[in-house]
Protein backbone atom coordinates (compact mmCIF):
# COMPACT_ATOMS: atom_id res chain seq x y z
CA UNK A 1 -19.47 -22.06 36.50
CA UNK A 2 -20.70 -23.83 33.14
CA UNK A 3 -18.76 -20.22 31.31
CA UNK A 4 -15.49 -21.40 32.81
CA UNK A 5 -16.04 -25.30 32.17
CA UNK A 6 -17.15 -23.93 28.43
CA UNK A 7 -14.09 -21.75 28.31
CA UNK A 8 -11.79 -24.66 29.33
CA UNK A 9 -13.09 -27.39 26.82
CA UNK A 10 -13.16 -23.73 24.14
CA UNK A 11 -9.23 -23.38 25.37
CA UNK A 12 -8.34 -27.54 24.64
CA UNK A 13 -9.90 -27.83 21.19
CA UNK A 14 -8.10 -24.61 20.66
CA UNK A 15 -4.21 -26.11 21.88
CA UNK A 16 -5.43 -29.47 20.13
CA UNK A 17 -6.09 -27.72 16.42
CA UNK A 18 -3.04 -25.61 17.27
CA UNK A 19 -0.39 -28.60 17.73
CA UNK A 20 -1.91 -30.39 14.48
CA UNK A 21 -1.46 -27.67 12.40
CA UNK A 22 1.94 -26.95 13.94
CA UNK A 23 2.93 -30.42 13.06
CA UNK A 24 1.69 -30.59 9.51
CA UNK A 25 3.32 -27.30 8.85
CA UNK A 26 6.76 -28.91 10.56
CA UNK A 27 6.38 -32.03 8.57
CA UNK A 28 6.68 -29.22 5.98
CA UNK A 29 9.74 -28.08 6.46
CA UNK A 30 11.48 -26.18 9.51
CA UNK A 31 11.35 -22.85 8.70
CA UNK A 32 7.03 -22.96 7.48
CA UNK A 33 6.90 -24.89 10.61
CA UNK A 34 8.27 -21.86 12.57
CA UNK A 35 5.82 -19.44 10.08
CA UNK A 36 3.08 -21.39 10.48
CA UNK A 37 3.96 -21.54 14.68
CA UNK A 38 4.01 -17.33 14.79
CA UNK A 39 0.43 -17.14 12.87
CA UNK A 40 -1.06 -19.57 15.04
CA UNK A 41 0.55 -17.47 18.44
CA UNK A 42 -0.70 -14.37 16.42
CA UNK A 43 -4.32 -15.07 15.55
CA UNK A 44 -4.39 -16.93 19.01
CA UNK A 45 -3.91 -13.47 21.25
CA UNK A 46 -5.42 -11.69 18.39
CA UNK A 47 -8.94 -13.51 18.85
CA UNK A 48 -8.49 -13.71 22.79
CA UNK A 49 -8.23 -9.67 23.17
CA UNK A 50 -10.30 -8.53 20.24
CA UNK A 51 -13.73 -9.61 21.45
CA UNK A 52 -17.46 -8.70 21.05
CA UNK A 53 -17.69 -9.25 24.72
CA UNK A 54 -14.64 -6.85 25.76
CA UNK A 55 -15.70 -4.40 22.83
CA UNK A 56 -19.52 -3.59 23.86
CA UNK A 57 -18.17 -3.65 27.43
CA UNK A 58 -16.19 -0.69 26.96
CA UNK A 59 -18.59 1.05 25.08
CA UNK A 60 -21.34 0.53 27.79
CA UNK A 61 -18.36 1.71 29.89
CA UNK A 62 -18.59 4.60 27.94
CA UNK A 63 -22.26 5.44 27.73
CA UNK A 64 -22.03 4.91 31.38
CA UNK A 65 -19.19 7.24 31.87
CA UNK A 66 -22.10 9.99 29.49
CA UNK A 67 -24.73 9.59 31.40
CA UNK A 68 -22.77 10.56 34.80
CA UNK A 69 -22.09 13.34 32.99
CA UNK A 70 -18.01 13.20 32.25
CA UNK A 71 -17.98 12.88 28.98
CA UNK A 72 -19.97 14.21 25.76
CA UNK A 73 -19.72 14.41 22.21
CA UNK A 74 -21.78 14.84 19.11
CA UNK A 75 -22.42 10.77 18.97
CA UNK A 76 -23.21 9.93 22.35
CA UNK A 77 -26.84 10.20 22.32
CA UNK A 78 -27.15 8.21 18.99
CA UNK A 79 -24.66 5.52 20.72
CA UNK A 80 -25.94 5.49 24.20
CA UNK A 81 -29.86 6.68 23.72
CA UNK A 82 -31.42 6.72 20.88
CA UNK A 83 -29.31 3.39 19.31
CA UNK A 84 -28.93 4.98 15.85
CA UNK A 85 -24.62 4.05 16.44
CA UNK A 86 -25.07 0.16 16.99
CA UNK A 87 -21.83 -2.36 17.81
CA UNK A 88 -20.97 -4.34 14.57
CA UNK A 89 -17.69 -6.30 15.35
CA UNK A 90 -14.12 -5.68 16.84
CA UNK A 91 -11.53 -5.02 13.92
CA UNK A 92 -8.25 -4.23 16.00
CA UNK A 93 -6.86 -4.10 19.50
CA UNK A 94 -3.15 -3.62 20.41
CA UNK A 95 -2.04 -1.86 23.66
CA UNK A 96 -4.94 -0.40 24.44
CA UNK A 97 -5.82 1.34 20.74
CA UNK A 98 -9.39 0.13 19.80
CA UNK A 99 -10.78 -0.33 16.41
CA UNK A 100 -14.57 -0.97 15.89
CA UNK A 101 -17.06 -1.34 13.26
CA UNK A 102 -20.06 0.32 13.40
CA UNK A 103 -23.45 1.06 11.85
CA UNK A 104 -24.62 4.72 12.26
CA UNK A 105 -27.96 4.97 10.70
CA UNK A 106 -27.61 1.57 8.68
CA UNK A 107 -24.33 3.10 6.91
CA UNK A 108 -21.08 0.95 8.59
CA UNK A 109 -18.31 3.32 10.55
CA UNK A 110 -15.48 3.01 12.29
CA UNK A 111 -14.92 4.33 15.67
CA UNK A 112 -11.28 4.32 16.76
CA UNK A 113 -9.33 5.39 20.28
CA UNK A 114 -5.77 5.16 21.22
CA UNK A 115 -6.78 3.64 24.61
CA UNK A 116 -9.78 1.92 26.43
CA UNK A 117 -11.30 4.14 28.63
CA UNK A 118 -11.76 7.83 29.18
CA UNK A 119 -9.58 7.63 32.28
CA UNK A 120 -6.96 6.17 31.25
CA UNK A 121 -6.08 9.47 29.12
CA UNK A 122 -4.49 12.78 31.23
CA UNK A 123 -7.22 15.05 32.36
CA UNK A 124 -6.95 18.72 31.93
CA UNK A 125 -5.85 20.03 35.33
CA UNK A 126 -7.58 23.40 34.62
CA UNK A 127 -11.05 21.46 34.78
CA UNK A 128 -9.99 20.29 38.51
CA UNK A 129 -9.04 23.81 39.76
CA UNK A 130 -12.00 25.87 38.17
CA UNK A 131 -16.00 25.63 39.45
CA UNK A 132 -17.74 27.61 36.65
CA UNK A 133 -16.65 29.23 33.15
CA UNK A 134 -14.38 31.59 34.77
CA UNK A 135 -11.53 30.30 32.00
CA UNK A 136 -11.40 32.66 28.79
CA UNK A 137 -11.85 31.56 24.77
CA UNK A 138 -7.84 32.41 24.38
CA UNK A 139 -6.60 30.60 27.74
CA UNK A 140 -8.12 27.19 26.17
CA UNK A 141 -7.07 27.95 22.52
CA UNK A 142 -3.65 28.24 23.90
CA UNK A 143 -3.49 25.37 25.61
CA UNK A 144 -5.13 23.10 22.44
CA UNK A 145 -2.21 25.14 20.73
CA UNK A 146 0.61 24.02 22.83
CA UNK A 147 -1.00 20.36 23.32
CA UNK A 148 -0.54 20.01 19.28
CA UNK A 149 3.21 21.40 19.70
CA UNK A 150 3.68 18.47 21.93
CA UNK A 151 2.35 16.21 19.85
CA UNK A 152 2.75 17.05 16.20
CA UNK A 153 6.34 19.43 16.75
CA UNK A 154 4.16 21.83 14.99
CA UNK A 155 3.07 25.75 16.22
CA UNK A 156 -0.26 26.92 15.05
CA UNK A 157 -2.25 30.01 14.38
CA UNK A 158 -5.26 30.23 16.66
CA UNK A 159 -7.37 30.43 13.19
CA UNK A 160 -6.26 26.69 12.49
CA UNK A 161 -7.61 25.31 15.33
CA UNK A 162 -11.19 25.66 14.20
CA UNK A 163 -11.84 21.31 13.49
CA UNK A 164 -10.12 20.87 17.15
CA UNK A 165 -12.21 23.74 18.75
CA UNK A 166 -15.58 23.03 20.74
CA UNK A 167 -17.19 25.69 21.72
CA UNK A 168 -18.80 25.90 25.26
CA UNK A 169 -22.08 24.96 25.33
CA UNK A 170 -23.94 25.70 28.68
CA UNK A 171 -23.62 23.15 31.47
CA UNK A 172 -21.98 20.50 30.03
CA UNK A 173 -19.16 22.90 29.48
CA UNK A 174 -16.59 20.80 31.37
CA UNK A 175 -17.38 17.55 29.93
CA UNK A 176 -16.76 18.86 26.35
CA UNK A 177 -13.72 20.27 27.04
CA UNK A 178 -12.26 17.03 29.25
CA UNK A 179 -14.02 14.93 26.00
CA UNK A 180 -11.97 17.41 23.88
CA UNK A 181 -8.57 16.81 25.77
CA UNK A 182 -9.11 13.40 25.31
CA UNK A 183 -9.00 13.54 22.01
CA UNK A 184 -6.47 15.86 21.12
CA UNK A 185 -3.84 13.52 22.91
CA UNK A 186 -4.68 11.00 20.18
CA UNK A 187 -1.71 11.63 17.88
CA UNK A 188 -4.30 10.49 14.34
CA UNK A 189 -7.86 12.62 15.70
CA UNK A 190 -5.63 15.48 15.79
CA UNK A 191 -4.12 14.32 11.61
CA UNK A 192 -7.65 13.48 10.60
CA UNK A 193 -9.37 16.36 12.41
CA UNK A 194 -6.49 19.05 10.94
CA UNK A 195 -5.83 17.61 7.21
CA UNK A 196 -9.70 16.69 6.74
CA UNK A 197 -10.52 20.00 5.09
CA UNK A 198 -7.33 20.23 2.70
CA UNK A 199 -6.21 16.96 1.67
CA UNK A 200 -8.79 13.79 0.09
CA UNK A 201 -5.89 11.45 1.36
CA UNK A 202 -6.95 11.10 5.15
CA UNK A 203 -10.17 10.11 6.37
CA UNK A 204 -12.76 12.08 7.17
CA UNK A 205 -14.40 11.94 10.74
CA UNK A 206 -18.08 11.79 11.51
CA UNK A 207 -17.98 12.40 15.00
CA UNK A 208 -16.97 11.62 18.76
CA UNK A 209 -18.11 10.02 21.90
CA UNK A 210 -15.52 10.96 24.41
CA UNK A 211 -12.52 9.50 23.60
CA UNK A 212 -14.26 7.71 20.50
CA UNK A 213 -14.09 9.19 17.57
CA UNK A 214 -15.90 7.89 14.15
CA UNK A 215 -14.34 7.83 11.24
CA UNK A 216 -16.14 6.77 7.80
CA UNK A 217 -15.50 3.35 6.69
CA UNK A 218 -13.29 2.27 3.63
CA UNK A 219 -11.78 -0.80 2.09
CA UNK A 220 -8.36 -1.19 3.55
CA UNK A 221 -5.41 -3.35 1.93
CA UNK A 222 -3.95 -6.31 2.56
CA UNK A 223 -0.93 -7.58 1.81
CA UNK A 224 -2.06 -11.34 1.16
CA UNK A 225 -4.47 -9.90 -1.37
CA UNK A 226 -3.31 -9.90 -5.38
CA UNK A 227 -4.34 -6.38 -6.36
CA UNK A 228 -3.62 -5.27 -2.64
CA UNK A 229 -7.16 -3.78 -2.53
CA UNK A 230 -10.43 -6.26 -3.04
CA UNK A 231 -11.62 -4.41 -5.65
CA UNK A 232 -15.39 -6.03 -6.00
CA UNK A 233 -16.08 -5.01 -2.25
CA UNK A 234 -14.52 -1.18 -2.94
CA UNK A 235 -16.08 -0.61 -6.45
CA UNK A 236 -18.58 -3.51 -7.25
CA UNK A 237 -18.70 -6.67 -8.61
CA UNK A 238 -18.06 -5.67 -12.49
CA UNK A 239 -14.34 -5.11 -11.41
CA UNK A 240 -13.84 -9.17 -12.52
CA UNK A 241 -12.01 -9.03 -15.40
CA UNK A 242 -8.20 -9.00 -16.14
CA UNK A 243 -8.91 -5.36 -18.26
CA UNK A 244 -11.08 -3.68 -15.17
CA UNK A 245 -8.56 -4.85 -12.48
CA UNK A 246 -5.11 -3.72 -14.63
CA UNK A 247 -7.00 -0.14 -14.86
CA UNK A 248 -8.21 0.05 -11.16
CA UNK A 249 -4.47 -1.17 -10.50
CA UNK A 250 -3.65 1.95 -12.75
CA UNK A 251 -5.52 4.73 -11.14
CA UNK A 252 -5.20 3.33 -7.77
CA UNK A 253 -1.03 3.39 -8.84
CA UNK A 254 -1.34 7.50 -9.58
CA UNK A 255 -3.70 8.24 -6.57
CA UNK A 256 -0.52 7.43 -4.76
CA UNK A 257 1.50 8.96 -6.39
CA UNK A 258 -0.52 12.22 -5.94
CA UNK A 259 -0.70 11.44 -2.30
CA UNK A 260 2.96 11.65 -1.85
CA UNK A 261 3.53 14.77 -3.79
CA UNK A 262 0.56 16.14 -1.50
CA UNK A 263 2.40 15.22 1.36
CA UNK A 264 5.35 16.42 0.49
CA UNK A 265 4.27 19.73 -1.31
CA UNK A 266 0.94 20.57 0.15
CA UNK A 267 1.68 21.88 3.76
CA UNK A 268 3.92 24.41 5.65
CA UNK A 269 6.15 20.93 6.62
CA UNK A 270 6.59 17.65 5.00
CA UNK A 271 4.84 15.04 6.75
CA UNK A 272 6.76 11.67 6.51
CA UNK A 273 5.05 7.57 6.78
CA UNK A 274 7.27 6.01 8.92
CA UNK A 275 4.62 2.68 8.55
CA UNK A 276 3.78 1.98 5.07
CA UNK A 277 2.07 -1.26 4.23
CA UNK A 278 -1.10 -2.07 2.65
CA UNK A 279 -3.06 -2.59 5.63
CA UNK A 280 -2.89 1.12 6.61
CA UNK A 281 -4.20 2.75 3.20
CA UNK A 282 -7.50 1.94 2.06
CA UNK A 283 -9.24 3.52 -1.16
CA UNK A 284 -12.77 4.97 -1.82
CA UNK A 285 -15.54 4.15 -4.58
CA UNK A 286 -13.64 6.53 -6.87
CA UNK A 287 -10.41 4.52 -6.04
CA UNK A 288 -8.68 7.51 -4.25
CA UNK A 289 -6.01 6.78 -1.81
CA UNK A 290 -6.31 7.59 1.84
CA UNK A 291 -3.93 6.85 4.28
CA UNK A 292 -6.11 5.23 7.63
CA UNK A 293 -3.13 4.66 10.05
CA UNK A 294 -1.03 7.78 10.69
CA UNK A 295 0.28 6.57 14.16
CA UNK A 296 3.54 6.64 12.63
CA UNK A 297 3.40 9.86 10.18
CA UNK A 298 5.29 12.92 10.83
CA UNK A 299 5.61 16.08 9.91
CA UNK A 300 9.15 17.67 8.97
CA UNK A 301 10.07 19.11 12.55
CA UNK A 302 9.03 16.14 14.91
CA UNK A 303 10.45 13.58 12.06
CA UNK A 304 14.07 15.42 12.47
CA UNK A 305 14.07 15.53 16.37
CA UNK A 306 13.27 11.54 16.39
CA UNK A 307 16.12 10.90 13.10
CA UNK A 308 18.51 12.79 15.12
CA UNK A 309 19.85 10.35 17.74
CA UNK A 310 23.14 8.90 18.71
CA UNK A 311 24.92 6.40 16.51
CA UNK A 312 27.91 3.84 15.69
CA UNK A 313 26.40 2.85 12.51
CA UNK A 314 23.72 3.32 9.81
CA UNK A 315 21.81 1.24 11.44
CA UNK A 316 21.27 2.83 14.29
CA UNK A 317 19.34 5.64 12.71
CA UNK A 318 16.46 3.26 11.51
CA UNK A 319 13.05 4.39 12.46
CA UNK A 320 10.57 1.60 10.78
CA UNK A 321 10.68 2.78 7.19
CA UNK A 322 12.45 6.16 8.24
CA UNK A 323 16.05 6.09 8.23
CA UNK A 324 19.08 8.34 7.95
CA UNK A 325 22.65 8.21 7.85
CA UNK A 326 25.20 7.99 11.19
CA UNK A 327 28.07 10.23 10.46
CA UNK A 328 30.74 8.33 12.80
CA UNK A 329 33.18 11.53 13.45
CA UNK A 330 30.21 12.67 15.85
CA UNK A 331 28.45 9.78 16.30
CA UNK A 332 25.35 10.88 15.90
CA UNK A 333 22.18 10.45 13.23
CA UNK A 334 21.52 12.80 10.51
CA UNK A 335 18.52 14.89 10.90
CA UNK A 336 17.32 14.93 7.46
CA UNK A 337 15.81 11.36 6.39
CA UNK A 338 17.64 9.54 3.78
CA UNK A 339 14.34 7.71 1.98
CA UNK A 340 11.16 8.99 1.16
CA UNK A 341 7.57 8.24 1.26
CA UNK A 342 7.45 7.61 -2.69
CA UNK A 343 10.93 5.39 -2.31
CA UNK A 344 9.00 3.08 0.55
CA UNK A 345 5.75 2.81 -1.45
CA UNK A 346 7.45 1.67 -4.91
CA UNK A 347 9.38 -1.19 -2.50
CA UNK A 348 6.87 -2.27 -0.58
CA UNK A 349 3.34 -1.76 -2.55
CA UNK A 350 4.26 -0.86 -6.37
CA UNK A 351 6.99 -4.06 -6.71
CA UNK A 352 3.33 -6.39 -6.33
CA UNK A 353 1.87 -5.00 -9.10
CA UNK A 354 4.32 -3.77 -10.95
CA UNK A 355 6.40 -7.09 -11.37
CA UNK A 356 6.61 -10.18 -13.94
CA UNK A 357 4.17 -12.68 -12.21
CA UNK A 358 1.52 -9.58 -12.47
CA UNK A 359 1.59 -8.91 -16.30
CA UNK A 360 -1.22 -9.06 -18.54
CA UNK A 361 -1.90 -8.83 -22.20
CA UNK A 362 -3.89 -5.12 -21.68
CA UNK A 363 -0.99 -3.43 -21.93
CA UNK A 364 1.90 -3.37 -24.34
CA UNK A 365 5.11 -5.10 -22.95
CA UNK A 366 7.49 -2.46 -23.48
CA UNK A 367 5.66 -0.71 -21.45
CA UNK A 368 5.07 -3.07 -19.18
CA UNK A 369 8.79 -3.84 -18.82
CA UNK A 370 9.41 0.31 -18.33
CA UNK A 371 6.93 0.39 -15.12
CA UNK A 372 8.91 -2.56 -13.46
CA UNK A 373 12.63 -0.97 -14.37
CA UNK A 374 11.16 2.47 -13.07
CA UNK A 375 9.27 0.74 -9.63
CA UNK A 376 12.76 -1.38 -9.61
CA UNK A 377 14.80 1.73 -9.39
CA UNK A 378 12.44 3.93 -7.76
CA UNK A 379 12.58 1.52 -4.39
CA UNK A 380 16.13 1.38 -4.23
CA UNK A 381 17.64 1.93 -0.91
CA UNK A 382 19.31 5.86 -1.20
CA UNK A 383 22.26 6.23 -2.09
CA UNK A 384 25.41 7.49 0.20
CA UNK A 385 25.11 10.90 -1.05
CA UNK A 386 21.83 12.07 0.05
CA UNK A 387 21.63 15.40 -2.17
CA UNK A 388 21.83 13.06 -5.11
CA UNK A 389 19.06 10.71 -3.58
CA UNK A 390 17.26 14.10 -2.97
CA UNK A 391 17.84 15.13 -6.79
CA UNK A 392 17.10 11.50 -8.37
CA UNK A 393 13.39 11.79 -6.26
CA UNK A 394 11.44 14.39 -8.29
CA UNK A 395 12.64 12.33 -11.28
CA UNK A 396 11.15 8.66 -10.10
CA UNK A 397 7.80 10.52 -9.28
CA UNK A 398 7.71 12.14 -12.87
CA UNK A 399 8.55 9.14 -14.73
CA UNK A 400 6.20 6.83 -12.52
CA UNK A 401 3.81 9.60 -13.50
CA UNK A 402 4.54 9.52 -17.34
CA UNK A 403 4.83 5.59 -17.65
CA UNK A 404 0.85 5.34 -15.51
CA UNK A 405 -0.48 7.55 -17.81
CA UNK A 406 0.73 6.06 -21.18
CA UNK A 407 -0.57 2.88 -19.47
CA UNK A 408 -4.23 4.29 -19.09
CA UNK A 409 -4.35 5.86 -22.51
CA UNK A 410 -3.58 2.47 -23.85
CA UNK A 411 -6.24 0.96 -21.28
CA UNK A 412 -8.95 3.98 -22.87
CA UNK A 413 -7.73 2.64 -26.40
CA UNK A 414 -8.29 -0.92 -25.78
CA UNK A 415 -11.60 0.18 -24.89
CA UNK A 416 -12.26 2.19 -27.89
């Protein structure tokens, strides 16, 4: 009774702050008003649904859900016995997906699932028709082969399967492989859990719980933040000066550049960022780029059967920072996309740094003024004829390349 009273008088002080700071920011002007209106609605479901309450309620859920025996994985016991995986605070929730900070063995994780609870995900019917082990080693790698078909567009070799693959393990045989199933319809532990062992761009995962899985923790982006990443919490505090941030800026700048001519280059298929902002990269002590959201990456096949759609315009064959071009005697989408990753990064992260109010005296303006041309160019929209946007791309990467590097050698002579 005193919760709900407490919740009620929370709720009023909560509408009260609201409609002052809505009318200070409309006293402002119209349109902040209306800016200032969405962040408040915004932060106000944000904070409502992204509890510590709801959060350790679904992961005693969870250790409840181990103990009975459904689930498994190679964190449970630290999470729901021995207390070595302890609840640090809720970071995301939208739809379902969960984002939490951790600390496994005093070092802070993440552990991340694309819904609540274990239910909630399909359950392998083979586990429902089956009483013992009767169910061969190639029956299941088949079926992990055709779930990441489904969900990736991509076929695989039974000898790729190896991160996804757990091995049967005695009596809790049927938990692992319905903890397992779980997982593998969760479109990033299936990215993570595939690319961990060839690419230093994705993060690398610790471990699962059921449908939990841990990932290690990094310092994401931010859009609101001037050098994008906070640099002092990444690298240290000695990243202060003008000098130490321009060079972080620097490296940071070709790390992603060698991201997207990994991701382009690097695998049997393409694989595409439909979402590219700030908030879904993050970079390491070393200031490597790796990409922490892939809910919206693709790989060539899937990216051309979701391009390719009906259409009585360009516009129509949008897909977030994907697009391609309608050709209007068919009416229908183009399968190939008509940006890139590289054209999508320059517009939306390289024009912060790379732009007049972000100039500095450690590096010589010529050169300066060459980075923001080349950025400026690079994130134009593609042009009509896509095999020219196609031949103009290697170009922008090499000179972005070229232009970064003259800018640390002058950095490494400053410092000389």
């Amino acid at each position: 009774m005193r919760g709900g009273v407490a919740w009620q008088r929370l709720r009023l002080k909560l509408a009260r702050r609201c409609r002052v700071l809505f009318c200070l920011c409309w006293a402002g002007g119209g349109l902040l008003g209306s800016a200032c209106l969405v962040l408040l609605l915004h932060r106000s479901v944000f904070s409502e649904r992204c509890t510590d309450e709801r959060s350790r309620r679904l992961l005693a859920r969870l250790c409840l859900d181990y103990s009975k025996g459904a689930l498994t994985g190679d964190l449970c016991e630290d999470l729901c016995v021995a207390q070595k995986l302890v609840y640090k605070q809720c970071l995301y929730y939208d739809r379902g997906k969960k984002v939490i900070q951790a600390d496994w063995e005093g070092q802070p994780v993440i552990l991340k699932s694309k819904k609540e609870i274990f239910s909630s995900y399909q359950p392998l019917r083979l586990l429902e028709e089956v009483e013992t082990q009767d169910v061969s080693e190639a029956e299941l790698l088949l079926m992990v082969a055709l779930e990441v078909k489904n969900v990736l567009g991509l076929e695989l070799s039974n000898n790729t399967m190896g991160p996804l693959w757990i091995r049967r393990r005695g009596l809790h045989w049927k938990a692992q492989v319905a903890s397992m199933w779980s997982l593998l319809q969760q479109e990033e532990y299936i990215y993570f859990s595939l690319l961990q062992d060839f690419s230093k761009h994705v993060l690398r995962i610790i471990g699962s719980c059921g449908h939990f899985y841990a990932v290690e923790y990094l310092t994401a982006g931010h859009a609101w933040h001037k050098t994008i990443f906070p640099l002092e919490d990444a690298v240290g505090p000695s990243f202060t000066s003008t000098k130490s941030k321009v060079k972080a800026i620097t490296d940071i700048a070709l790390s992603f550049l060698d991201m997207v001519n990994h991701f382009d280059n690097d695998f049997s298929h393409r694989l595409h960022l439909c979402d590219i902002k700030p908030e879904n990269f993050a970079i390491r002590n070393d200031l490597t780029v790796v990409a922490i959201d892939v809910d919206m990456a693709f790989f060539e096949p899937k990216m051309r059967d979701i391009l390719e759609q009906n259409c009585t315009g360009d516009e129509d064959c949008n897909f977030f920072d994907c697009f391609s071009k309608c050709d209007l005697r068919i009416k229908k989408c183009g399968a190939e996309r008509a940006n890139n990753n590289l054209q999508v990064i320059c517009d939306k992260i390289f024009r912060h740094w790379f732009s007049p109010s972000f100039r500095g005296p450690t590096i010589s303006f010529p050169l300066q003024l060459q980075l923001q041309k080349a950025v400026h160019e690079c994130a134009k929209s593609g042009p009509k004829d896509l095999i020219q946007h196609q031949e103009t791309a290697p170009n922008s990467l090499s000179e972005l390349y070229n232009l970064l590097q003259a800018s640390q050698r002058e950095l490494q002579k400053a410092d000389g």
